[in-house]
PDB file of N, CA and C in Angstrom:
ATOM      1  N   UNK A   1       1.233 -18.245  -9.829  1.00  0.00           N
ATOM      2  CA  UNK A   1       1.939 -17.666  -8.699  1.00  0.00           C
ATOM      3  C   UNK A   1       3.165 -18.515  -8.403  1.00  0.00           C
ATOM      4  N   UNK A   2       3.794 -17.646  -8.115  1.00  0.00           N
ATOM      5  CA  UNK A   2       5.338 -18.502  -7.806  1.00  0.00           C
ATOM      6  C   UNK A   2       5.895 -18.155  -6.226  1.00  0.00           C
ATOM      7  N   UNK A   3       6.773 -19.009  -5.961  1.00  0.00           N
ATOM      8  CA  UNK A   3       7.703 -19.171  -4.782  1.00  0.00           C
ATOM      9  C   UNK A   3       6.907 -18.871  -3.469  1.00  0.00           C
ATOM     10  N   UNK A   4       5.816 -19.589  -3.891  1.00  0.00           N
ATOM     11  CA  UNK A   4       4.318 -19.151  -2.521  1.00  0.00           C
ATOM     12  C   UNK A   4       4.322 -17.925  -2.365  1.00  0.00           C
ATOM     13  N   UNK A   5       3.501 -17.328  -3.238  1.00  0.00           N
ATOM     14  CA  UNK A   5       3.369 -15.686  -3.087  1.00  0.00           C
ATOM     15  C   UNK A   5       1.636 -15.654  -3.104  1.00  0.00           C
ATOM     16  N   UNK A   6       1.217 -14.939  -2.030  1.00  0.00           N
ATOM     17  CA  UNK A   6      -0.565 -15.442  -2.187  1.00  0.00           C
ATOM     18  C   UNK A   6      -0.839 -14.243  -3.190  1.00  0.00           C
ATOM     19  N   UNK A   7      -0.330 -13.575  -4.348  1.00  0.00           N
ATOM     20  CA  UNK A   7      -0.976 -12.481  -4.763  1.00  0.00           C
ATOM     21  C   UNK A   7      -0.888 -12.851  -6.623  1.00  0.00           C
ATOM     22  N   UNK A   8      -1.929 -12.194  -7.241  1.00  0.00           N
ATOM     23  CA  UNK A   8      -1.379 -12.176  -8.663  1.00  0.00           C
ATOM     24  C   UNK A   8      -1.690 -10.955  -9.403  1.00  0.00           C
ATOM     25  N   UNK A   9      -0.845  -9.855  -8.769  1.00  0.00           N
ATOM     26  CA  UNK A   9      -1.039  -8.887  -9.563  1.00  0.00           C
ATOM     27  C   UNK A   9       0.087  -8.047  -8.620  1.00  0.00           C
ATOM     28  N   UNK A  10       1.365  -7.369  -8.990  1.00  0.00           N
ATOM     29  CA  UNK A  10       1.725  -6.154  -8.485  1.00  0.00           C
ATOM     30  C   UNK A  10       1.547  -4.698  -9.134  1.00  0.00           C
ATOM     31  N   UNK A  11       0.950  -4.577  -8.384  1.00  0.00           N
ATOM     32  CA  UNK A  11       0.595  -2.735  -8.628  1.00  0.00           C
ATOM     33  C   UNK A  11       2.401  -1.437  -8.286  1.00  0.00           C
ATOM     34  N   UNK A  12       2.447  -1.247  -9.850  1.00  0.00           N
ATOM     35  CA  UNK A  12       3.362   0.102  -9.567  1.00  0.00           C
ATOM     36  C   UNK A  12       3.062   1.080 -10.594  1.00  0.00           C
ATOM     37  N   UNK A  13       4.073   2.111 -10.052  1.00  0.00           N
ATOM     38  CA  UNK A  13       4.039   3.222 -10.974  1.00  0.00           C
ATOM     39  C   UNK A  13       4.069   3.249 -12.083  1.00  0.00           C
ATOM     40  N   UNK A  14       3.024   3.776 -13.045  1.00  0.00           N
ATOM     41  CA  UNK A  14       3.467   3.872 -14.340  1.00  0.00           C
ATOM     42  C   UNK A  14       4.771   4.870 -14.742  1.00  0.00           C
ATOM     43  N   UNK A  15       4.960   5.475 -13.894  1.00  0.00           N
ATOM     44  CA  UNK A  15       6.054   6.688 -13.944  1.00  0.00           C
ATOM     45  C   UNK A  15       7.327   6.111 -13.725  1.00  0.00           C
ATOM     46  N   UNK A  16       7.684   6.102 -12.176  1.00  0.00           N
ATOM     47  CA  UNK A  16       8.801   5.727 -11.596  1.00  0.00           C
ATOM     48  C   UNK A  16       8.601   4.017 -11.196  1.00  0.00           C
ATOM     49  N   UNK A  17       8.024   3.337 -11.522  1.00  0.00           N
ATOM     50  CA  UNK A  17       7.428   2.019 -10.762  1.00  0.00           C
ATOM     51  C   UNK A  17       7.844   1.958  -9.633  1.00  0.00           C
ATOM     52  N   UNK A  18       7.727   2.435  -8.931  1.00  0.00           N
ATOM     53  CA  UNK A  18       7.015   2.448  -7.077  1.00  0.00           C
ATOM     54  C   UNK A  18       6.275   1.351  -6.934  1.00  0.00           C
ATOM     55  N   UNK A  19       6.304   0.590  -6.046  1.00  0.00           N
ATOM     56  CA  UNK A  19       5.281  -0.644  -5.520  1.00  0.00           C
ATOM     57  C   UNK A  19       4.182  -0.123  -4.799  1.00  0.00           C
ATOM     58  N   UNK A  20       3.190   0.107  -5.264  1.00  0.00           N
ATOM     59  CA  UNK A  20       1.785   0.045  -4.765  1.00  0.00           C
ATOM     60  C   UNK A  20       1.299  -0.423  -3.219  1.00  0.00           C
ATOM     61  N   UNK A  21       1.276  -1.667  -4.166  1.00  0.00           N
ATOM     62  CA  UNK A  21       0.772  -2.957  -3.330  1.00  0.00           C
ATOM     63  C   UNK A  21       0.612  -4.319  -4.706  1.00  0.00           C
ATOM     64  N   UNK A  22       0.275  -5.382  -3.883  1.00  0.00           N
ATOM     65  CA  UNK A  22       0.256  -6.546  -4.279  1.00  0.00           C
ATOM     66  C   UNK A  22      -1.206  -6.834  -4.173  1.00  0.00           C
ATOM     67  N   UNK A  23      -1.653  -7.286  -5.361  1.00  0.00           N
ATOM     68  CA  UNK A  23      -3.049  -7.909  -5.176  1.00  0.00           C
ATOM     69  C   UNK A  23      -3.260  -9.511  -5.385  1.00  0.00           C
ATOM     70  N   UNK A  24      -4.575  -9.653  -4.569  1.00  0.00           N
ATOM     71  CA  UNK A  24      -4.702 -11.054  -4.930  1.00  0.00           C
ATOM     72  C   UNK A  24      -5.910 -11.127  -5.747  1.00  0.00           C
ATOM     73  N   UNK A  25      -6.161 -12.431  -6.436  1.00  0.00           N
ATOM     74  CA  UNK A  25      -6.756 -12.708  -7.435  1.00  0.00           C
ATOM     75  C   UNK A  25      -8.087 -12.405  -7.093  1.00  0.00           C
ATOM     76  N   UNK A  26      -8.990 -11.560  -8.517  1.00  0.00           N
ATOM     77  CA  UNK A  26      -9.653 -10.773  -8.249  1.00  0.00           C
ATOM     78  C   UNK A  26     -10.955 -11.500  -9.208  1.00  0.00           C
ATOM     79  N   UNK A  27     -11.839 -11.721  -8.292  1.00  0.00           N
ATOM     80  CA  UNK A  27     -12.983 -11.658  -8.903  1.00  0.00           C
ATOM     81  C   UNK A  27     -14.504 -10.371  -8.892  1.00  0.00           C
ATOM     82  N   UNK A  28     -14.583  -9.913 -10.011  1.00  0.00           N
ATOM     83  CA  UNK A  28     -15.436  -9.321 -10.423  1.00  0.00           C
ATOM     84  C   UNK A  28     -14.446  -7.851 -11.010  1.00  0.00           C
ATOM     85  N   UNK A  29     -14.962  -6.690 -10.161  1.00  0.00           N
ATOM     86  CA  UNK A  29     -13.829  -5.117 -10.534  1.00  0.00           C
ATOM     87  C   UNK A  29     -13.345  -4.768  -9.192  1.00  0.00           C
ATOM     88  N   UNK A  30     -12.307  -4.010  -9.800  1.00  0.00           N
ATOM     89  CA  UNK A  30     -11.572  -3.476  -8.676  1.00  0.00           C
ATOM     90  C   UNK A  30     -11.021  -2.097  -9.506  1.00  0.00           C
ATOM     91  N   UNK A  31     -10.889  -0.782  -8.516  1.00  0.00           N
ATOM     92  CA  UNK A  31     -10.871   0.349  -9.070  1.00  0.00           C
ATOM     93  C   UNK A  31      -9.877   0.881  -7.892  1.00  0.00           C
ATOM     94  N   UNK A  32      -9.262   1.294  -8.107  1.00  0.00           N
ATOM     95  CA  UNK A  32      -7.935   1.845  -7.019  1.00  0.00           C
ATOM     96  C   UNK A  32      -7.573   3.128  -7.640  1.00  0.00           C
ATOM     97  N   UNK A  33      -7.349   4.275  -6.834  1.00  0.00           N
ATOM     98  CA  UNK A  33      -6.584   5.982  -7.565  1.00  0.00           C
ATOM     99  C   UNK A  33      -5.523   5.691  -6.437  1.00  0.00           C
ATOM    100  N   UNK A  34      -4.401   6.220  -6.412  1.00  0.00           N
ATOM    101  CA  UNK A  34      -2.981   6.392  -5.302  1.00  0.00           C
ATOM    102  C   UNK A  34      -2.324   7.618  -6.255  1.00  0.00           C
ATOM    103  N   UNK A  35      -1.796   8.676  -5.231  1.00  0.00           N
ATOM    104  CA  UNK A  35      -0.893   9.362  -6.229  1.00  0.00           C
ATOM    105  C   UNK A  35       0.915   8.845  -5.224  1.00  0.00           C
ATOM    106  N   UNK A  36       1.367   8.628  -6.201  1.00  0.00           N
ATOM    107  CA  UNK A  36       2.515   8.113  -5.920  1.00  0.00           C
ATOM    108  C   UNK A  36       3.769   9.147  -4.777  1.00  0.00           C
ATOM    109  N   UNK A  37       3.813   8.925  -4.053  1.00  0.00           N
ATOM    110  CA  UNK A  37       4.720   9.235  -2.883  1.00  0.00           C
ATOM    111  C   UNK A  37       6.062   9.798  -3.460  1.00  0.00           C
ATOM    112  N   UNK A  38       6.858   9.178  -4.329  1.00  0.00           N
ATOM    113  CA  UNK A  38       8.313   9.200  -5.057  1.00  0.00           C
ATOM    114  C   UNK A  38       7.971  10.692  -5.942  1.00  0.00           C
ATOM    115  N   UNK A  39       7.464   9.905  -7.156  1.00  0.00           N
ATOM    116  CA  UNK A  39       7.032  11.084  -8.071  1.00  0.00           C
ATOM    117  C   UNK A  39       6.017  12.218  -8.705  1.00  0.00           C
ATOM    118  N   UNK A  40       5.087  11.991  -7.330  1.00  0.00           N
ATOM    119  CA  UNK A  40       3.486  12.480  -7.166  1.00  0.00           C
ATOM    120  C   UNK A  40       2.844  12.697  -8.279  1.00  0.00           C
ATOM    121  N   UNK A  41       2.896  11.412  -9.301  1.00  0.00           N
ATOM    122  CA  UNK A  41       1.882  11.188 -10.579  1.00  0.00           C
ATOM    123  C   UNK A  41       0.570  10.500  -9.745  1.00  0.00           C
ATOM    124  N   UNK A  42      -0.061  11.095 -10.036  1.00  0.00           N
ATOM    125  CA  UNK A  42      -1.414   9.963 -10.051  1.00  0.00           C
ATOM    126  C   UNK A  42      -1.968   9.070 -11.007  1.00  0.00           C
ATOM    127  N   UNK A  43      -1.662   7.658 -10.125  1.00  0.00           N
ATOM    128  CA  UNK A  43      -2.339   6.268 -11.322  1.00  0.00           C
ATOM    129  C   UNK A  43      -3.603   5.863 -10.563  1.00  0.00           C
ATOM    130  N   UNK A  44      -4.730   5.168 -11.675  1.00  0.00           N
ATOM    131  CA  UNK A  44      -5.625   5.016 -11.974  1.00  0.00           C
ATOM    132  C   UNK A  44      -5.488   3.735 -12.075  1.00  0.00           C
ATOM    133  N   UNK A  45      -5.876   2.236 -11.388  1.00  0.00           N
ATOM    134  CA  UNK A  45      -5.985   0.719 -12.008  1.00  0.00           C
ATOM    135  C   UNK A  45      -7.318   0.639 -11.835  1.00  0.00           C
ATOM    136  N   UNK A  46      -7.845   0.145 -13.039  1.00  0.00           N
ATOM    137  CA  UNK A  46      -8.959  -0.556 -13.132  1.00  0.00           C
ATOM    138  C   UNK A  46      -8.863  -2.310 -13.579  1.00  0.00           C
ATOM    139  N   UNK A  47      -8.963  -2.999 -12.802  1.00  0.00           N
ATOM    140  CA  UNK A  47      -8.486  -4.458 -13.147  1.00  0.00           C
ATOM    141  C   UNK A  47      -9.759  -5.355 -12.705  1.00  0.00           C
ATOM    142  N   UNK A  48     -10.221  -5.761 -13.847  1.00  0.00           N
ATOM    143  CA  UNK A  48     -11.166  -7.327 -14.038  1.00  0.00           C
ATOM    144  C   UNK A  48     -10.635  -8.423 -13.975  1.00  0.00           C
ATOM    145  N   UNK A  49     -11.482  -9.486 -14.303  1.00  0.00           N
ATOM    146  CA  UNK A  49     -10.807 -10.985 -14.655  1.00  0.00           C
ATOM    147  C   UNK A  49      -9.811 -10.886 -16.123  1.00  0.00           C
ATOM    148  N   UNK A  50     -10.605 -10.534 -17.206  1.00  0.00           N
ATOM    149  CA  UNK A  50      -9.533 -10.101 -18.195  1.00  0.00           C
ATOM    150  C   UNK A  50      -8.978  -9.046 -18.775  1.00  0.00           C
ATOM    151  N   UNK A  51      -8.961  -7.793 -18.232  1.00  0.00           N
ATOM    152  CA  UNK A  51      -8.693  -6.179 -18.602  1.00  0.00           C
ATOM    153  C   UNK A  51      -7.799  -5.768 -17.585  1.00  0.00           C
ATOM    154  N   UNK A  52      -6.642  -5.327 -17.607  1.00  0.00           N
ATOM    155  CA  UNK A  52      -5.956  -4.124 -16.677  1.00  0.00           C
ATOM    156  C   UNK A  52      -5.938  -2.690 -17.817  1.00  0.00           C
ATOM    157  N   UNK A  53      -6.619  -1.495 -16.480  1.00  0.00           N
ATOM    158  CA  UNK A  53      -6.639  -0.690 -17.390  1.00  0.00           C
ATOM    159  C   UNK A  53      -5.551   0.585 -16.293  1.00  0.00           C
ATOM    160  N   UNK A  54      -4.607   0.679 -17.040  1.00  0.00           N
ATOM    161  CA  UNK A  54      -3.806   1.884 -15.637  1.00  0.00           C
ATOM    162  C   UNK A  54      -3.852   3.344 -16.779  1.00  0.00           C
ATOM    163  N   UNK A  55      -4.005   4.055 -15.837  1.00  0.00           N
ATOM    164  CA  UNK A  55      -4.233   5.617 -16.501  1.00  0.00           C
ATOM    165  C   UNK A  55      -3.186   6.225 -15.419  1.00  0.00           C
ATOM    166  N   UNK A  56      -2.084   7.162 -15.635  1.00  0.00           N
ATOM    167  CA  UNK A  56      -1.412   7.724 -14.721  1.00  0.00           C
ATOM    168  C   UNK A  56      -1.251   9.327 -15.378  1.00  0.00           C
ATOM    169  N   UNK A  57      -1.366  10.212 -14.263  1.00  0.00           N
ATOM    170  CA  UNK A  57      -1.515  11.378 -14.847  1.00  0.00           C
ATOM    171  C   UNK A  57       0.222  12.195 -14.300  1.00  0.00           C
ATOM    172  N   UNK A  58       0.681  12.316 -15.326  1.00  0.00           N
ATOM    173  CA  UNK A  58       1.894  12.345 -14.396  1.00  0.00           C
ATOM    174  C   UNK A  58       2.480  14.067 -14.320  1.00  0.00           C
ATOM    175  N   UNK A  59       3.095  13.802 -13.260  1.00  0.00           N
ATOM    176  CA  UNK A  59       3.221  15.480 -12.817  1.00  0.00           C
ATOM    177  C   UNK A  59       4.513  16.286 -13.224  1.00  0.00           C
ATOM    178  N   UNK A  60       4.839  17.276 -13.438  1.00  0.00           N
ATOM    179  CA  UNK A  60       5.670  17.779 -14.144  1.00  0.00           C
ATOM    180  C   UNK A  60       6.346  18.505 -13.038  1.00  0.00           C
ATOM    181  N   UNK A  61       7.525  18.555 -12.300  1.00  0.00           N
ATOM    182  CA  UNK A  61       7.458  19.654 -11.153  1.00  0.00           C
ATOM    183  C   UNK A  61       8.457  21.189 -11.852  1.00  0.00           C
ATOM    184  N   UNK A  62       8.878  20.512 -12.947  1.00  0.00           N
ATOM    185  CA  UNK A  62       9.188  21.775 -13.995  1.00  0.00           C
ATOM    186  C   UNK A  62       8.250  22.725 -13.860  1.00  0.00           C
ATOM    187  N   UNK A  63       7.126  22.423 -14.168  1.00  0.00           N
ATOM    188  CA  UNK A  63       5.559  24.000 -14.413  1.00  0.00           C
ATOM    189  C   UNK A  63       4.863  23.557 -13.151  1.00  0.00           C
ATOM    190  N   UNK A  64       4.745  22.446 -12.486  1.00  0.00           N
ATOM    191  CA  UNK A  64       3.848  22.369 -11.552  1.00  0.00           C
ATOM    192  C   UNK A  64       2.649  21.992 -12.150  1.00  0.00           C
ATOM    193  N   UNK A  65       2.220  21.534 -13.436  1.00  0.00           N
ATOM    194  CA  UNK A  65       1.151  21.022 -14.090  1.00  0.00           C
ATOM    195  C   UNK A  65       1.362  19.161 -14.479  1.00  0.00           C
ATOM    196  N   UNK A  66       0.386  19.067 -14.624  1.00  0.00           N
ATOM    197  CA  UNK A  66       0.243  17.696 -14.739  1.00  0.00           C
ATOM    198  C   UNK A  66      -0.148  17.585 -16.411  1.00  0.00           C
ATOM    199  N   UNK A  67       0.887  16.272 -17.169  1.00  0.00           N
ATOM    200  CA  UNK A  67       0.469  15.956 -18.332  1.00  0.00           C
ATOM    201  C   UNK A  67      -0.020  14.642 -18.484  1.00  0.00           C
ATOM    202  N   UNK A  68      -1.605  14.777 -18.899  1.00  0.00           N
ATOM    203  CA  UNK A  68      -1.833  13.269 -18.926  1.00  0.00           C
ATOM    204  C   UNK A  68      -1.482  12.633 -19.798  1.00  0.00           C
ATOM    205  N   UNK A  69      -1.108  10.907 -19.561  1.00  0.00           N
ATOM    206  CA  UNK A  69      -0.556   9.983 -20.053  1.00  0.00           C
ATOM    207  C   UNK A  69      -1.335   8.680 -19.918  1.00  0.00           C
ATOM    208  N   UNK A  70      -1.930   8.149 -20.972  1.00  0.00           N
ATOM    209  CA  UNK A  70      -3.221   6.807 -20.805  1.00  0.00           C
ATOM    210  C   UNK A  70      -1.984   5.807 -21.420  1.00  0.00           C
ATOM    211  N   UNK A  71      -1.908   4.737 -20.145  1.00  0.00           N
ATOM    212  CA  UNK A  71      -1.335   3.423 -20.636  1.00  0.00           C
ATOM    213  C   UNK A  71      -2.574   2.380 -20.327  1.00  0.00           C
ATOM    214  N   UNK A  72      -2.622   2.243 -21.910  1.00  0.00           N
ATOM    215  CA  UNK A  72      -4.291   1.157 -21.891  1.00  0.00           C
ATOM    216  C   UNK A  72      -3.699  -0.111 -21.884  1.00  0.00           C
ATOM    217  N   UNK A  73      -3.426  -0.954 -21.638  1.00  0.00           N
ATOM    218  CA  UNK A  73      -3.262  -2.317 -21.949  1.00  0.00           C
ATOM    219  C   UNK A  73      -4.408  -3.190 -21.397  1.00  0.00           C
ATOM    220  N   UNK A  74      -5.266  -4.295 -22.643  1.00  0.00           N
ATOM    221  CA  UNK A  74      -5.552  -5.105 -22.706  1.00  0.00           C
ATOM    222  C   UNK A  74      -4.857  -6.778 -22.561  1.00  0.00           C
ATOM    223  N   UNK A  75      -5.226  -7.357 -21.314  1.00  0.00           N
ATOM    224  CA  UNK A  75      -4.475  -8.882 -21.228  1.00  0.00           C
ATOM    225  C   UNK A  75      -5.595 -10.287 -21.075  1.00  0.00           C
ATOM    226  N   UNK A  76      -5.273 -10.697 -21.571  1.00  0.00           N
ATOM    227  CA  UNK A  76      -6.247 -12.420 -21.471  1.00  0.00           C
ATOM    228  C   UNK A  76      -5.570 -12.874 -20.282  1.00  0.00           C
ATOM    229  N   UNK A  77      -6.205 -13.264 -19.481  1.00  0.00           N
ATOM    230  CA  UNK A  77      -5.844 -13.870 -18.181  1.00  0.00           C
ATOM    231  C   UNK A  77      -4.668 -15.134 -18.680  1.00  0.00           C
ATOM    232  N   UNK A  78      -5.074 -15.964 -19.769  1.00  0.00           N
ATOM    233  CA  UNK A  78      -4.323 -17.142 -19.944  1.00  0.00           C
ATOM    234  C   UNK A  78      -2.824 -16.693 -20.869  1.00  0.00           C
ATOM    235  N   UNK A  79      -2.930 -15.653 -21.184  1.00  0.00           N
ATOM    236  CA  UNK A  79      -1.565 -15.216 -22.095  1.00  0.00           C
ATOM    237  C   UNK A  79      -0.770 -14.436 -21.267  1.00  0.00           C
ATOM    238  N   UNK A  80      -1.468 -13.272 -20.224  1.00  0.00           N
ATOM    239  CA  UNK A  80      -0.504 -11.498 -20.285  1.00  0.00           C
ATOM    240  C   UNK A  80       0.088 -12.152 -19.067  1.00  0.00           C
ATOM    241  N   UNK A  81      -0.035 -13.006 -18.383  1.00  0.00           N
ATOM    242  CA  UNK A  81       0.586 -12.534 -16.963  1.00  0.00           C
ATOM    243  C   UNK A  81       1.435 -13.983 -16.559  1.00  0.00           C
ATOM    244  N   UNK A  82       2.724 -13.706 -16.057  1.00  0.00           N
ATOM    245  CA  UNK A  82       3.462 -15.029 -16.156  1.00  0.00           C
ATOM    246  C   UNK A  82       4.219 -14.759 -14.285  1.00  0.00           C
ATOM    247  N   UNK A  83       3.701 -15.856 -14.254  1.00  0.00           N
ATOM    248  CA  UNK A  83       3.973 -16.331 -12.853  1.00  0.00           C
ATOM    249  C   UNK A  83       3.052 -15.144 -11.848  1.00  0.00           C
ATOM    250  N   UNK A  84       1.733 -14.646 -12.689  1.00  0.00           N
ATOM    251  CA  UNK A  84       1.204 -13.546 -11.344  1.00  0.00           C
ATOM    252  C   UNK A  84       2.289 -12.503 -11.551  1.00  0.00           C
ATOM    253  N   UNK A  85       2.890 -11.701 -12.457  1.00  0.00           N
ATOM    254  CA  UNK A  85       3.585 -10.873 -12.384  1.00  0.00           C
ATOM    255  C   UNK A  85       3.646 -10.048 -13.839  1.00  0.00           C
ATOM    256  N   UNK A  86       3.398  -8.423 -13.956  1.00  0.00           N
ATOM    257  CA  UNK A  86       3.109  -7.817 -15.471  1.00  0.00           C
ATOM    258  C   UNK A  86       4.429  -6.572 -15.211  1.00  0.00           C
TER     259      UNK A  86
END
């Protein structure tokens, strides 16, 4: 964590990256759905000690249907994340 920030994780859009929220360091699971305000995709975080898993289903306002889109990323706590920030 840097410049005294109590959090190590920011949550945004997989779509438009919209800021979520900010998390702080997480022990055990954490499971969060939000559909995004800006571009009304709905993301999915599932985040452990070593897994972020974001699924965002993103919305088309062309047809009014939604096309899903899986962004899987796998991170090692000691490699993916630099300064608390992905």
């Amino acid at each position: 964590m840097s410049n005294g920030s109590n959090y190590a994780h920011m949550w945004r859009c997989a779509k438009c990256f919209y800021h979520f929220a900010n998390i702080a360091e997480v022990e055990g699971f954490l499971k969060e759905e939000k559909k995004c305000p800006k571009c009304k995709s709905l993301n999915t975080l599932t985040l452990t000690r070593k897994e972020i898993t974001i699924h965002c289903l993103l919305y088309d306002p062309d047809t009014d249907t939604k096309d899903a889109k899986d962004i899987n990323d796998e991170f090692e706590k000691a490699s993916s994340y630099d300064n608390g920030h992905y």
